[in-house]
PDB file of N, CA and C in Angstrom:
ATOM      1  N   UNK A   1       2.074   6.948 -16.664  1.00  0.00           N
ATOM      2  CA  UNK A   1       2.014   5.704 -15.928  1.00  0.00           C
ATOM      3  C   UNK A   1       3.423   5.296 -15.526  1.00  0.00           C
ATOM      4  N   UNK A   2       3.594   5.172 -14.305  1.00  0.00           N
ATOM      5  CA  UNK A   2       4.873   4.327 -13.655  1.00  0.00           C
ATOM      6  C   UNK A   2       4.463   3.347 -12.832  1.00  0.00           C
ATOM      7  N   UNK A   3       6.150   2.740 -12.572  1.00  0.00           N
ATOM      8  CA  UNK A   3       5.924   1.187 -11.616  1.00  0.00           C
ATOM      9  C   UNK A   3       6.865   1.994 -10.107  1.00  0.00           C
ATOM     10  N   UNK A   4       6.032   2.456  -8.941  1.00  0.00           N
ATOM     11  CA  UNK A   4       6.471   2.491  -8.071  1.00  0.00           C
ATOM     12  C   UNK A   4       6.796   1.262  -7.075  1.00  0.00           C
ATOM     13  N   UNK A   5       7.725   1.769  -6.349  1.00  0.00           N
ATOM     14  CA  UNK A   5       7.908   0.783  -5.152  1.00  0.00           C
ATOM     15  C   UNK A   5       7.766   1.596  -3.705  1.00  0.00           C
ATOM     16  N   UNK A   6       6.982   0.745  -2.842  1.00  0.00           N
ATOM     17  CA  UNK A   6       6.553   0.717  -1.740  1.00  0.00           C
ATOM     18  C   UNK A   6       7.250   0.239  -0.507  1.00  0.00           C
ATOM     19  N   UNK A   7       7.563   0.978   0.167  1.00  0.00           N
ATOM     20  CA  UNK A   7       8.364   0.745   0.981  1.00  0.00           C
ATOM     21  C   UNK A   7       8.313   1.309   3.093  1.00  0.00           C
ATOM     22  N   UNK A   8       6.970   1.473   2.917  1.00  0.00           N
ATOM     23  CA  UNK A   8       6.839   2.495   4.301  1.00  0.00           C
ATOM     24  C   UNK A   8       5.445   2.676   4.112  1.00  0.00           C
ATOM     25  N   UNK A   9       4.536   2.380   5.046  1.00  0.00           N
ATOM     26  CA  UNK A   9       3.272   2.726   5.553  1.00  0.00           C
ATOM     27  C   UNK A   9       3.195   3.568   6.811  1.00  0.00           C
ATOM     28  N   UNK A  10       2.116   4.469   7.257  1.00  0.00           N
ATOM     29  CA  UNK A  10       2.029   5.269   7.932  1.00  0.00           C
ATOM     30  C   UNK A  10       0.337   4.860   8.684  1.00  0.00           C
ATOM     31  N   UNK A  11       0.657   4.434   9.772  1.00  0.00           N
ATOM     32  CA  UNK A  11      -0.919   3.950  10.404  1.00  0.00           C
ATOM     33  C   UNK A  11      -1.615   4.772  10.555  1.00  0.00           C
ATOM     34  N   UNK A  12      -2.971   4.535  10.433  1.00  0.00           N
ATOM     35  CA  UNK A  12      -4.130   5.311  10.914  1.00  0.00           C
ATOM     36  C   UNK A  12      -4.935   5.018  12.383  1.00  0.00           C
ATOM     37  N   UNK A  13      -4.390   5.551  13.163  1.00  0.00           N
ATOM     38  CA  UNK A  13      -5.021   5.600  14.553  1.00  0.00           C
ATOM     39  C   UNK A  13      -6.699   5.904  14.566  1.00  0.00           C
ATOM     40  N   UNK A  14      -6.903   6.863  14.219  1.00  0.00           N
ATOM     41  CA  UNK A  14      -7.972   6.689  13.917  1.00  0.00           C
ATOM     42  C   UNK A  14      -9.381   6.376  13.522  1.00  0.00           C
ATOM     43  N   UNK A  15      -9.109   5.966  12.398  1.00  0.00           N
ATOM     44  CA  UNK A  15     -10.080   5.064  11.499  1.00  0.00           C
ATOM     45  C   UNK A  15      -9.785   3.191  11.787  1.00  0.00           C
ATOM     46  N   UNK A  16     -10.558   2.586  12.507  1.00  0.00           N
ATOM     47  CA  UNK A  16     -10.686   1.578  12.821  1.00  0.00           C
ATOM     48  C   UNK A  16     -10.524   0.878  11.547  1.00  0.00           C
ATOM     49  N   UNK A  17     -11.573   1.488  10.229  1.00  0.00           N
ATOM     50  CA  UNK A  17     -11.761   0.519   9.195  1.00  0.00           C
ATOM     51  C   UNK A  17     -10.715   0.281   8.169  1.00  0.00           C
ATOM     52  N   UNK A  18      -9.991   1.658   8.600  1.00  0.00           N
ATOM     53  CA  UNK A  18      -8.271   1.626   7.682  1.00  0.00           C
ATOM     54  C   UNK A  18      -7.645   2.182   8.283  1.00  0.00           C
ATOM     55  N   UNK A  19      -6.848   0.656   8.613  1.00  0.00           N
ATOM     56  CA  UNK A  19      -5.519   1.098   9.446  1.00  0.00           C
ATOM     57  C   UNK A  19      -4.090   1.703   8.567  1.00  0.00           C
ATOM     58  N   UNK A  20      -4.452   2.318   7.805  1.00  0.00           N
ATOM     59  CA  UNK A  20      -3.152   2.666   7.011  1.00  0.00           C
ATOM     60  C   UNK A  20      -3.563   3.940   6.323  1.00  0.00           C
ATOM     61  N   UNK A  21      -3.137   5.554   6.576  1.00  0.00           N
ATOM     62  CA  UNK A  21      -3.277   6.422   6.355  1.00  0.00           C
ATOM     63  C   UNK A  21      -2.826   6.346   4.679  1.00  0.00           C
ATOM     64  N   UNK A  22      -1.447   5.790   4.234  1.00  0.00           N
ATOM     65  CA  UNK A  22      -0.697   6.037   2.945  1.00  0.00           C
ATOM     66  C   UNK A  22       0.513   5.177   3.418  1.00  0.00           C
ATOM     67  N   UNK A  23       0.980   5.071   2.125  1.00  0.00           N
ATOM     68  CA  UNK A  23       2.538   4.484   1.572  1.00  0.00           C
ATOM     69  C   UNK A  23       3.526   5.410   0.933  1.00  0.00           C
ATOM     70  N   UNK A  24       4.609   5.162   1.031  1.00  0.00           N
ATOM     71  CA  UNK A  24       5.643   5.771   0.360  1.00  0.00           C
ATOM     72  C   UNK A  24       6.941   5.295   0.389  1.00  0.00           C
ATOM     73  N   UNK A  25       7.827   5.525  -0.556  1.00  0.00           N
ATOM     74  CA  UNK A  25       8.766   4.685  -1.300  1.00  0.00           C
ATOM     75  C   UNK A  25       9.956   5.607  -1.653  1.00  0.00           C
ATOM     76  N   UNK A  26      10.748   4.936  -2.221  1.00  0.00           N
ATOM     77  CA  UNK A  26      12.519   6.172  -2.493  1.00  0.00           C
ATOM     78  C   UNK A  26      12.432   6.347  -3.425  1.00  0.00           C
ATOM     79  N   UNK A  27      11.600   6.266  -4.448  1.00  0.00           N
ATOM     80  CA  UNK A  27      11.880   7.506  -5.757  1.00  0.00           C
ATOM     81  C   UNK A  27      11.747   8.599  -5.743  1.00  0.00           C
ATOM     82  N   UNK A  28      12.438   8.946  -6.572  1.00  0.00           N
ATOM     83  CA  UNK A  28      12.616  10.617  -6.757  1.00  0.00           C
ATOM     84  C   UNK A  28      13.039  11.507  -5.543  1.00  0.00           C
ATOM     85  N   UNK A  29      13.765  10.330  -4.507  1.00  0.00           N
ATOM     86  CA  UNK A  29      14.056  10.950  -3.458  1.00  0.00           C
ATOM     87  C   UNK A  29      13.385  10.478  -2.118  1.00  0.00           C
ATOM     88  N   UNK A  30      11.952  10.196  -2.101  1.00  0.00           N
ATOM     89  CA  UNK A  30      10.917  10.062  -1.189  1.00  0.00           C
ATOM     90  C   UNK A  30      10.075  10.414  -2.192  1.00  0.00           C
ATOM     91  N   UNK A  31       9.172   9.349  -1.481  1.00  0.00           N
ATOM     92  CA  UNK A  31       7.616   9.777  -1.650  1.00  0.00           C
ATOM     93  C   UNK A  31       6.368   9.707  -0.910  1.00  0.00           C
ATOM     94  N   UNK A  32       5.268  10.528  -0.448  1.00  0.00           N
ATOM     95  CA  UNK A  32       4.485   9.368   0.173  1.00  0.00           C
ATOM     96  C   UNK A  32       2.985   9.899  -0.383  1.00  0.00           C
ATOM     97  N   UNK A  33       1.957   9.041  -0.293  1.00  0.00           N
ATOM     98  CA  UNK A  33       0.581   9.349  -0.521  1.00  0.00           C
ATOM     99  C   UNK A  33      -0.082   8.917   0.273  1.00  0.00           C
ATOM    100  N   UNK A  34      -1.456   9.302   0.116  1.00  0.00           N
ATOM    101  CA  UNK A  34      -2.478   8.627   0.795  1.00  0.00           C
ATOM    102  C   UNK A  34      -3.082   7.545   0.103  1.00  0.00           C
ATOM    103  N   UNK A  35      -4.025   6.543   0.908  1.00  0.00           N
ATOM    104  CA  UNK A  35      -4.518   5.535   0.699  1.00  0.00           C
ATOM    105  C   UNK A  35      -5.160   5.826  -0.835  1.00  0.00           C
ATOM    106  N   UNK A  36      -6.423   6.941  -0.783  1.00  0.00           N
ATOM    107  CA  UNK A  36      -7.249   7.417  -2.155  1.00  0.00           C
ATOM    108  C   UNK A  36      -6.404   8.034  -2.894  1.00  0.00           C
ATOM    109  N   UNK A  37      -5.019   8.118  -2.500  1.00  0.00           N
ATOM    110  CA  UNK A  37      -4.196   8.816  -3.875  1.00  0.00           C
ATOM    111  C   UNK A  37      -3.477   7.729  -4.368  1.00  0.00           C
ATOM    112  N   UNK A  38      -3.624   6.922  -3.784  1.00  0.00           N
ATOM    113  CA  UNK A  38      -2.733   5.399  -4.419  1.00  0.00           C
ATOM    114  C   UNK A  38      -3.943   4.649  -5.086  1.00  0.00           C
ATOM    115  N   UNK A  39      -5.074   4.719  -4.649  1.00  0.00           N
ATOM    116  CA  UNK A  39      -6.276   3.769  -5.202  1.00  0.00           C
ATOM    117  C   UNK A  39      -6.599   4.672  -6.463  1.00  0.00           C
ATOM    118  N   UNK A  40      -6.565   6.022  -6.601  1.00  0.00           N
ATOM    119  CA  UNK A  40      -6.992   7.037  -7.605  1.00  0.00           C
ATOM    120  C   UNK A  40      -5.557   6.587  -8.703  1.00  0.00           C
ATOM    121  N   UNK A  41      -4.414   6.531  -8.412  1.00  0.00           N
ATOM    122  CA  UNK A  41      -3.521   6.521  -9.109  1.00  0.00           C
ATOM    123  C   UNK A  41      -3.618   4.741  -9.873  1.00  0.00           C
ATOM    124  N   UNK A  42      -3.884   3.977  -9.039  1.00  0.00           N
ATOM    125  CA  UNK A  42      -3.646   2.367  -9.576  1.00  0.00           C
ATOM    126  C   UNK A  42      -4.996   2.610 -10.714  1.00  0.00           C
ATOM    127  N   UNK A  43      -6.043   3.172 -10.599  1.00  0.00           N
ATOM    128  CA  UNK A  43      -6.954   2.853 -11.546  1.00  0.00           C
ATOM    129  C   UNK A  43      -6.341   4.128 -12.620  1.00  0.00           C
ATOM    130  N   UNK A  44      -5.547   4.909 -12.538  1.00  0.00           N
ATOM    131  CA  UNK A  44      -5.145   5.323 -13.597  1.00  0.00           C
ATOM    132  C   UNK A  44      -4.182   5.143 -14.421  1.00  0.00           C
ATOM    133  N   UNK A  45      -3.411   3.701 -13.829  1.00  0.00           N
ATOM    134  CA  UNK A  45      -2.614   2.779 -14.964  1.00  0.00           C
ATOM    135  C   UNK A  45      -1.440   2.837 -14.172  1.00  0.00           C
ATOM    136  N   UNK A  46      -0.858   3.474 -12.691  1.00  0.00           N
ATOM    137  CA  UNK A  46       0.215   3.199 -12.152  1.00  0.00           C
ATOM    138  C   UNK A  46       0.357   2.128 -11.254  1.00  0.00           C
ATOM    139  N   UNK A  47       1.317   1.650 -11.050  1.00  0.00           N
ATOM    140  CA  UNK A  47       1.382   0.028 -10.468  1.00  0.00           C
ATOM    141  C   UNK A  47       2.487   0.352  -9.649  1.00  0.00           C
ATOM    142  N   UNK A  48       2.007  -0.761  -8.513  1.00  0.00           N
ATOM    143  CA  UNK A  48       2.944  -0.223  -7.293  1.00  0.00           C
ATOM    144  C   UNK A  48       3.624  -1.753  -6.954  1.00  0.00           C
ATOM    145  N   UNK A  49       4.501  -2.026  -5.909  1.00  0.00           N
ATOM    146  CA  UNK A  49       4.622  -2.984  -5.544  1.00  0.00           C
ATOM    147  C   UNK A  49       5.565  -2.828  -3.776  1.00  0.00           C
ATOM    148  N   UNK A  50       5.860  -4.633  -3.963  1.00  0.00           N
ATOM    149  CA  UNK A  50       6.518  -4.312  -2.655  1.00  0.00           C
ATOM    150  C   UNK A  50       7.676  -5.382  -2.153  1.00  0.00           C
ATOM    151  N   UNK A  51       7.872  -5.490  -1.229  1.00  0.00           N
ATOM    152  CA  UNK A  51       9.022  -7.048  -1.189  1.00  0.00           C
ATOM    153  C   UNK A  51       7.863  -7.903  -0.028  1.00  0.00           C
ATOM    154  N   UNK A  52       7.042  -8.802   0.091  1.00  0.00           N
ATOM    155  CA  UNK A  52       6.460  -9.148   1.130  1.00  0.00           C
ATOM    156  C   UNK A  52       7.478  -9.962   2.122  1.00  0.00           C
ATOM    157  N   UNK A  53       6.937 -10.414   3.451  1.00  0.00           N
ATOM    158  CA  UNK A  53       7.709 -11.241   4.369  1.00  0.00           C
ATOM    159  C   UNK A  53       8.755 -12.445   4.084  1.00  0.00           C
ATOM    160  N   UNK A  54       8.114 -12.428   2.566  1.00  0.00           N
ATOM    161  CA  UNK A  54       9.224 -13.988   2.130  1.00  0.00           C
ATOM    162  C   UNK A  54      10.611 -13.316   1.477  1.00  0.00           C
ATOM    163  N   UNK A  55      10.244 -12.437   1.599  1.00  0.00           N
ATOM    164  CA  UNK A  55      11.531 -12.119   0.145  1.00  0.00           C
ATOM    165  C   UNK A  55      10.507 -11.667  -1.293  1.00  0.00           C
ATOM    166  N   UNK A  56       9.775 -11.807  -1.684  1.00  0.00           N
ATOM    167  CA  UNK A  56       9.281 -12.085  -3.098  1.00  0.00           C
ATOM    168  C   UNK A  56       8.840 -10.527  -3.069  1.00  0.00           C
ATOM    169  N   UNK A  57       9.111 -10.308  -4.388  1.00  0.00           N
ATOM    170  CA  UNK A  57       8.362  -8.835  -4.944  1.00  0.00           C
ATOM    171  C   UNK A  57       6.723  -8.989  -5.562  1.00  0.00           C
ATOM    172  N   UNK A  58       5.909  -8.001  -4.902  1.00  0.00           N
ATOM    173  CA  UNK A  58       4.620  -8.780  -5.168  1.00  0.00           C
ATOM    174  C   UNK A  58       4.177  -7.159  -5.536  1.00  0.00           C
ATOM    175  N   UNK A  59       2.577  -7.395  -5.921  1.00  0.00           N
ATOM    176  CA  UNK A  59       1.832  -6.100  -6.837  1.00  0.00           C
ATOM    177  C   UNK A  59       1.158  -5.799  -5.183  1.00  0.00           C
ATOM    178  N   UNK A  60       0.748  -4.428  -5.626  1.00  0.00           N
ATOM    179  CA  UNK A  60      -0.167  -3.618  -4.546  1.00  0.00           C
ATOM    180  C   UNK A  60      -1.519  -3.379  -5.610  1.00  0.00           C
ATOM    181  N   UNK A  61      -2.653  -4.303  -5.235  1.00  0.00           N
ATOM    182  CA  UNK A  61      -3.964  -4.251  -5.647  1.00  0.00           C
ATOM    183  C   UNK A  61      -4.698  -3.596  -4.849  1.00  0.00           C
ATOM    184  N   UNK A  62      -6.018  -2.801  -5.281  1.00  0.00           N
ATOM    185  CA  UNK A  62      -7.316  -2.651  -4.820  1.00  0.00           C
ATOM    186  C   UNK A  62      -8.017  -3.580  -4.226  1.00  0.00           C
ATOM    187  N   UNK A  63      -8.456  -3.463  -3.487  1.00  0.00           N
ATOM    188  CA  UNK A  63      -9.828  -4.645  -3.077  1.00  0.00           C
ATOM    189  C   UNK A  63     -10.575  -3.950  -2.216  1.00  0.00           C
ATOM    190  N   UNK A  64     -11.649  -4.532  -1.595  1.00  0.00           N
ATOM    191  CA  UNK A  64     -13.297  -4.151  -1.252  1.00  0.00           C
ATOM    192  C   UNK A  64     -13.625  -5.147  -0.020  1.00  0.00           C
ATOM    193  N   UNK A  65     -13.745  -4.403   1.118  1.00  0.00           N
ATOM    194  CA  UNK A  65     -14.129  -4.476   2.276  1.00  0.00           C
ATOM    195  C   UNK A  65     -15.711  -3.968   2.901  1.00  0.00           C
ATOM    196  N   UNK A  66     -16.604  -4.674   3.106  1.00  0.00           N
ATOM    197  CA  UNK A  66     -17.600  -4.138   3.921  1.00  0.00           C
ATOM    198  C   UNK A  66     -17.628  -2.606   3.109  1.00  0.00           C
ATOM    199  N   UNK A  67     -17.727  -2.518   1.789  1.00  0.00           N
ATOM    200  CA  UNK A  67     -18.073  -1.083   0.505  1.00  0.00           C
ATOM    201  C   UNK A  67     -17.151  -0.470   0.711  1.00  0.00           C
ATOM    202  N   UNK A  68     -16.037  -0.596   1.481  1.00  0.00           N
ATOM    203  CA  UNK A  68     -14.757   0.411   1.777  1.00  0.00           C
ATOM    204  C   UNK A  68     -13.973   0.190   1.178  1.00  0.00           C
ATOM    205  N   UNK A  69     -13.093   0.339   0.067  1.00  0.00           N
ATOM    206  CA  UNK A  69     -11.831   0.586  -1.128  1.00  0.00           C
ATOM    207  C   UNK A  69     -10.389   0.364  -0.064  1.00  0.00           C
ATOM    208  N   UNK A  70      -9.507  -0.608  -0.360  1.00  0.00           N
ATOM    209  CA  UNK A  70      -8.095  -0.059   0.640  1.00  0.00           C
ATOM    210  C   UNK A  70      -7.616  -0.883  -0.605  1.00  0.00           C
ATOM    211  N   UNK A  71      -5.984  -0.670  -0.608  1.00  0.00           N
ATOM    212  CA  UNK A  71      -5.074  -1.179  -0.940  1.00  0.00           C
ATOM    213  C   UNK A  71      -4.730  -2.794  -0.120  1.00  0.00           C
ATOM    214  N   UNK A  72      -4.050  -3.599  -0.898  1.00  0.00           N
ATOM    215  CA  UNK A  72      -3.224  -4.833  -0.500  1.00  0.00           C
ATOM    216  C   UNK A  72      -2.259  -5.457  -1.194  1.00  0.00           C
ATOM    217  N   UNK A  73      -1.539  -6.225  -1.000  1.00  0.00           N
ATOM    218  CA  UNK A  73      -0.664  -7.128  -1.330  1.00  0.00           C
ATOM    219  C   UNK A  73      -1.375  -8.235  -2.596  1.00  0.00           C
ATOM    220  N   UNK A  74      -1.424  -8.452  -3.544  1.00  0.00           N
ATOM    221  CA  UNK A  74      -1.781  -9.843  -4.185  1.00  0.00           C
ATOM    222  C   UNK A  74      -1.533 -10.901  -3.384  1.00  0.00           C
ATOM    223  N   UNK A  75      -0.514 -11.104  -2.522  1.00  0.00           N
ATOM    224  CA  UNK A  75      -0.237 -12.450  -1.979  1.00  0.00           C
ATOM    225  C   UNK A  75      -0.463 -12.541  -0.721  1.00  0.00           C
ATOM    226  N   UNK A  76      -1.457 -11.024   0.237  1.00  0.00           N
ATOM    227  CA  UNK A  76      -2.181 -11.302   1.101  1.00  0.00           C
ATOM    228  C   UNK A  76      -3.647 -11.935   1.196  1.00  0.00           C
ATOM    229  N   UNK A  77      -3.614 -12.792   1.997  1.00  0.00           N
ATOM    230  CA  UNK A  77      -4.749 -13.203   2.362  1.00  0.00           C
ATOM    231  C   UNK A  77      -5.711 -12.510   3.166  1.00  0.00           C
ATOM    232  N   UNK A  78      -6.242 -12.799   4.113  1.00  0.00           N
ATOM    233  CA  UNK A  78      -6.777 -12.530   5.583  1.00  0.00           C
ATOM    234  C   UNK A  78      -5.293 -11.198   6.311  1.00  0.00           C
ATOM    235  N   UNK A  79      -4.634 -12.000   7.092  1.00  0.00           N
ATOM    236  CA  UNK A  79      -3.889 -11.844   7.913  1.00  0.00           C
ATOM    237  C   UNK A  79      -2.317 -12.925   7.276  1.00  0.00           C
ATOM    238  N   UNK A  80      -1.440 -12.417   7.454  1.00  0.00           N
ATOM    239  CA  UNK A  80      -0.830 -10.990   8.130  1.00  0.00           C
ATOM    240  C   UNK A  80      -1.326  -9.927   6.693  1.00  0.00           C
ATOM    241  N   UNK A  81      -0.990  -8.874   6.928  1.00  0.00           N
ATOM    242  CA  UNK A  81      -0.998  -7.790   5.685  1.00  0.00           C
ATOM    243  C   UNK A  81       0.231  -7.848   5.910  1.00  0.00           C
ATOM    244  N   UNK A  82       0.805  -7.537   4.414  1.00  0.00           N
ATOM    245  CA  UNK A  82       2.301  -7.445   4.259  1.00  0.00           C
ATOM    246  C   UNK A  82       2.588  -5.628   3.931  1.00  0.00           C
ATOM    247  N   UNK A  83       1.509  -4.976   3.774  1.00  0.00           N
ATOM    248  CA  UNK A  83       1.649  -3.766   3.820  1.00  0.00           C
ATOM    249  C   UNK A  83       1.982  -3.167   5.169  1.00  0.00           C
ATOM    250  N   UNK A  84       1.122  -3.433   6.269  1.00  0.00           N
ATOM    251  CA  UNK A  84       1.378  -3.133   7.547  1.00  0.00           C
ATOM    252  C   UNK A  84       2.810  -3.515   8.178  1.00  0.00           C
ATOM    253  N   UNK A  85       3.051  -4.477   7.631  1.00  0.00           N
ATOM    254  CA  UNK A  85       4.663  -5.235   8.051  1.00  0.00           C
ATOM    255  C   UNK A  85       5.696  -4.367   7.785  1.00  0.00           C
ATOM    256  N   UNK A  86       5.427  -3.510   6.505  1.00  0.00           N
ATOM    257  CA  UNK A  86       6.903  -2.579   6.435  1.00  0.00           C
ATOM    258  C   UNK A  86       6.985  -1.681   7.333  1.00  0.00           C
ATOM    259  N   UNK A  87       8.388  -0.746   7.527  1.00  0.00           N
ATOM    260  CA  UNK A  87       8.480   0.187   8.455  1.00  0.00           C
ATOM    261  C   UNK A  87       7.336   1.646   8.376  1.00  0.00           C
ATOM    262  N   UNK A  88       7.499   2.124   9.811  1.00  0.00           N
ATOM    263  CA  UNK A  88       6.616   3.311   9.177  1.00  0.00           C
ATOM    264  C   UNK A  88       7.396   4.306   8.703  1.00  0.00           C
ATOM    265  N   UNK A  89       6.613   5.011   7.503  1.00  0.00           N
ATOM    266  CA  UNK A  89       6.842   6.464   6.793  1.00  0.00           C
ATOM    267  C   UNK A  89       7.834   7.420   7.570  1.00  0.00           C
ATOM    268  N   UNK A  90       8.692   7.997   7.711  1.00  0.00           N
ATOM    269  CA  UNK A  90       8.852   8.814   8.777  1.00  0.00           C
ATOM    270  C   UNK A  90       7.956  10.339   8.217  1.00  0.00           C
TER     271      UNK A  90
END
């Protein structure tokens, strides 16, 4: 179990219902995953986080959409996502 940090999302053109392919962050150099490798990893005791729009360091939770699993911010609401706000992945 580790505490990653999040720092870069990578959109999903594609999939209307998730706009965010994966995240990834500067440890260990770089990192990046996909959406179900970050949701597979948080239920296996690793914790992620992020800096949202204010400044504040906040957790990256699970939550449940219309039966669909994505990642979020604790201190998102609705709109904005503060995940989508960071730069993309290169």
């Amino acid at each position: 179990m580790g505490i990653f940090q999040v720092t870069c999302h990578k959109p999903d053109n594609a999939d209307r219902d998730r706009r965010m392919q994966g995240v990834g962050g500067p440890g260990g150099g770089g990192w990046y995953r996909s959406i179900d490798a970050i949701i597979s990893l948080i239920r296996g005791g690793d914790q992620f986080w992020t800096v949202d729009q204010k400044g504040n360091s906040v957790w990256i939770i699970i939550s449940k959409r219309n039966g669909r699993e994505y990642i979020k911010t604790q201190s998102d609401d609705i709109e904005p996502n503060n995940l989508l706000a960071l730069p993309v992945c290169p």
